[in-house]
Each structure stands twice: as structure tokens, then as C-alpha cells.
Protein backbone atom coordinates (compact mmCIF):
# COMPACT_ATOMS: atom_id res chain seq x y z
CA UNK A 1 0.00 0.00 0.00
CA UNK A 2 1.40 3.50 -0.95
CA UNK A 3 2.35 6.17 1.63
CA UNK A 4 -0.73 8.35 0.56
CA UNK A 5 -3.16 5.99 1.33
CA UNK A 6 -1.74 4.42 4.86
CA UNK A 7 -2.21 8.52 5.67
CA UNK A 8 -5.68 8.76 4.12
CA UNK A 9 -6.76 5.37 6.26
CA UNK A 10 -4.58 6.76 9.65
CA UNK A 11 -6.17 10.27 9.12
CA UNK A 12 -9.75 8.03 8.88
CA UNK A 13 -9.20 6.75 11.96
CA UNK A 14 -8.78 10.06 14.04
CA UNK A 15 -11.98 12.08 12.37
CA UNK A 16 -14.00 8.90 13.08
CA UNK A 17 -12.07 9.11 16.68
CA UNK A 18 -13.04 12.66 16.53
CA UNK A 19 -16.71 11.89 15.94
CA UNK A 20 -16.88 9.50 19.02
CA UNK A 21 -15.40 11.92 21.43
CA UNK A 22 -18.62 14.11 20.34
CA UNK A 23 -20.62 10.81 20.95
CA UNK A 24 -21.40 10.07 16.88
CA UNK A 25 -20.19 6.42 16.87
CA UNK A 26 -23.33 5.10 14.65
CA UNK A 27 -21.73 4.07 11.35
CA UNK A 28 -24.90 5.42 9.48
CA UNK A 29 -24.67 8.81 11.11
CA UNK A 30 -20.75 8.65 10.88
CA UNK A 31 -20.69 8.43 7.37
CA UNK A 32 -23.55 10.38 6.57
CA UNK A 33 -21.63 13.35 8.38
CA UNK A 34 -18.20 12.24 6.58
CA UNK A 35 -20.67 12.55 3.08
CA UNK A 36 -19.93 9.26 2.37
CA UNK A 37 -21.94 5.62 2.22
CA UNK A 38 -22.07 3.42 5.34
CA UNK A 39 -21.07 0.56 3.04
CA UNK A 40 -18.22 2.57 2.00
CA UNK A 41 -16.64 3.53 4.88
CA UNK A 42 -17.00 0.21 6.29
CA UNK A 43 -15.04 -1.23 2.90
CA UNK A 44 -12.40 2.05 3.59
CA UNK A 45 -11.41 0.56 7.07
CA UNK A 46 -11.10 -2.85 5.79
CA UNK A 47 -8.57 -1.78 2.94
CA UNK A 48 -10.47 -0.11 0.29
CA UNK A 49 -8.46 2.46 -2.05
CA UNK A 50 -9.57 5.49 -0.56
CA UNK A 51 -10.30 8.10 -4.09
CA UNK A 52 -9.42 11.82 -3.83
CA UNK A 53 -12.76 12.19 -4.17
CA UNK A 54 -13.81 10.47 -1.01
CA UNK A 55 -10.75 12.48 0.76
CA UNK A 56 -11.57 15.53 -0.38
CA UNK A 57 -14.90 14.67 1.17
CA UNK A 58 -13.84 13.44 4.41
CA UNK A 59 -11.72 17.12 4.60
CA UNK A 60 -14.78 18.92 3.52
CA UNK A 61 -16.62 17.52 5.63
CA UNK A 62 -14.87 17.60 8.81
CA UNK A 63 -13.62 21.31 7.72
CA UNK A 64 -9.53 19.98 7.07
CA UNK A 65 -7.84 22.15 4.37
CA UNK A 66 -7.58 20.50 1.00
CA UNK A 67 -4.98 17.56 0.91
CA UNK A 68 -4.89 16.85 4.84
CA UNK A 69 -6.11 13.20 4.28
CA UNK A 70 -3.19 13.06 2.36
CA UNK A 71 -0.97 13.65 4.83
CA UNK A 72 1.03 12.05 7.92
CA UNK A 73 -0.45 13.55 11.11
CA UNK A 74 0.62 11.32 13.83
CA UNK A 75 3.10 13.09 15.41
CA UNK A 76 0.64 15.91 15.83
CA UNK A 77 -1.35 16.65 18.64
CA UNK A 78 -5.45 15.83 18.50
CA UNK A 79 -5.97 19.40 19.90
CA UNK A 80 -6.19 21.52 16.68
């Protein structure tokens, strides 16, 4: 798997992280907020290719600047 998408499924992880901490851990409502389908996201955190279009979603979405899917954001703190 290519650097891009380990990000894209790492950077996943924290804005569904981010959800739950707000208590939105339904996968319907989840993805529905994310502007993506249940079925999809589900298939995303089992391995899917993640598109730009689905990032680009995901960033709109959760109000990231274009391209932060993209990138690694571990070593940053979850307080932005």
C-alpha cells in the first residue's frame, strides 16, 4: 500500500475518533456526516483504495484544508 493511502486510512481513523469523542459512533450517522456511504466507509477501514474524491470529502466535511487526508499527522497533537 502507498504512503498516501496508509495517511488517508490513519487520518480516517482520528476524524471517526473525533466523531466518538462528540458521541457520533453510529456508522450510518458517521458516514452520513463524513458525506460518504455506510457501506463505503465500512469497505475504507477494511482496505479499500480510498479516491481523492472520497478524501476531499472526508476534509470537507470535517472542515480539514484541501490535501490533509493526504498527509502524515501522527506526530501531531489531537488538539487543533
Amino acid at each position: 500500500m502507498d504512503t498516501i493511502q496508509l495517511n488517508r486510512r490513519a487520518n480516517l481513523r482520528t476524524v471517526l475518533d473525533e466523531l466518538a469523542t462528540e458521541g457520533i459512533t453510529g456508522a450510518v450517522t458517521r458516514s452520513s456526516i463524513l458525506g460518504i456511504d455506510d457501506r463505503e466507509l465500512l469497505a475504507m477501514l477494511r482496505g479499500k483504495y480510498i479516491s481523492n474524491e472520497a478524501a476531499r470529502e472526508i476534509e470537507w466535511s470535517m472542515q480539514r484544508r484541501e490535501g490533509w487526508m493526504d498527509e502524515d499527522h501522527r506526530r501531531e497533537s489531537l488538539d487543533m
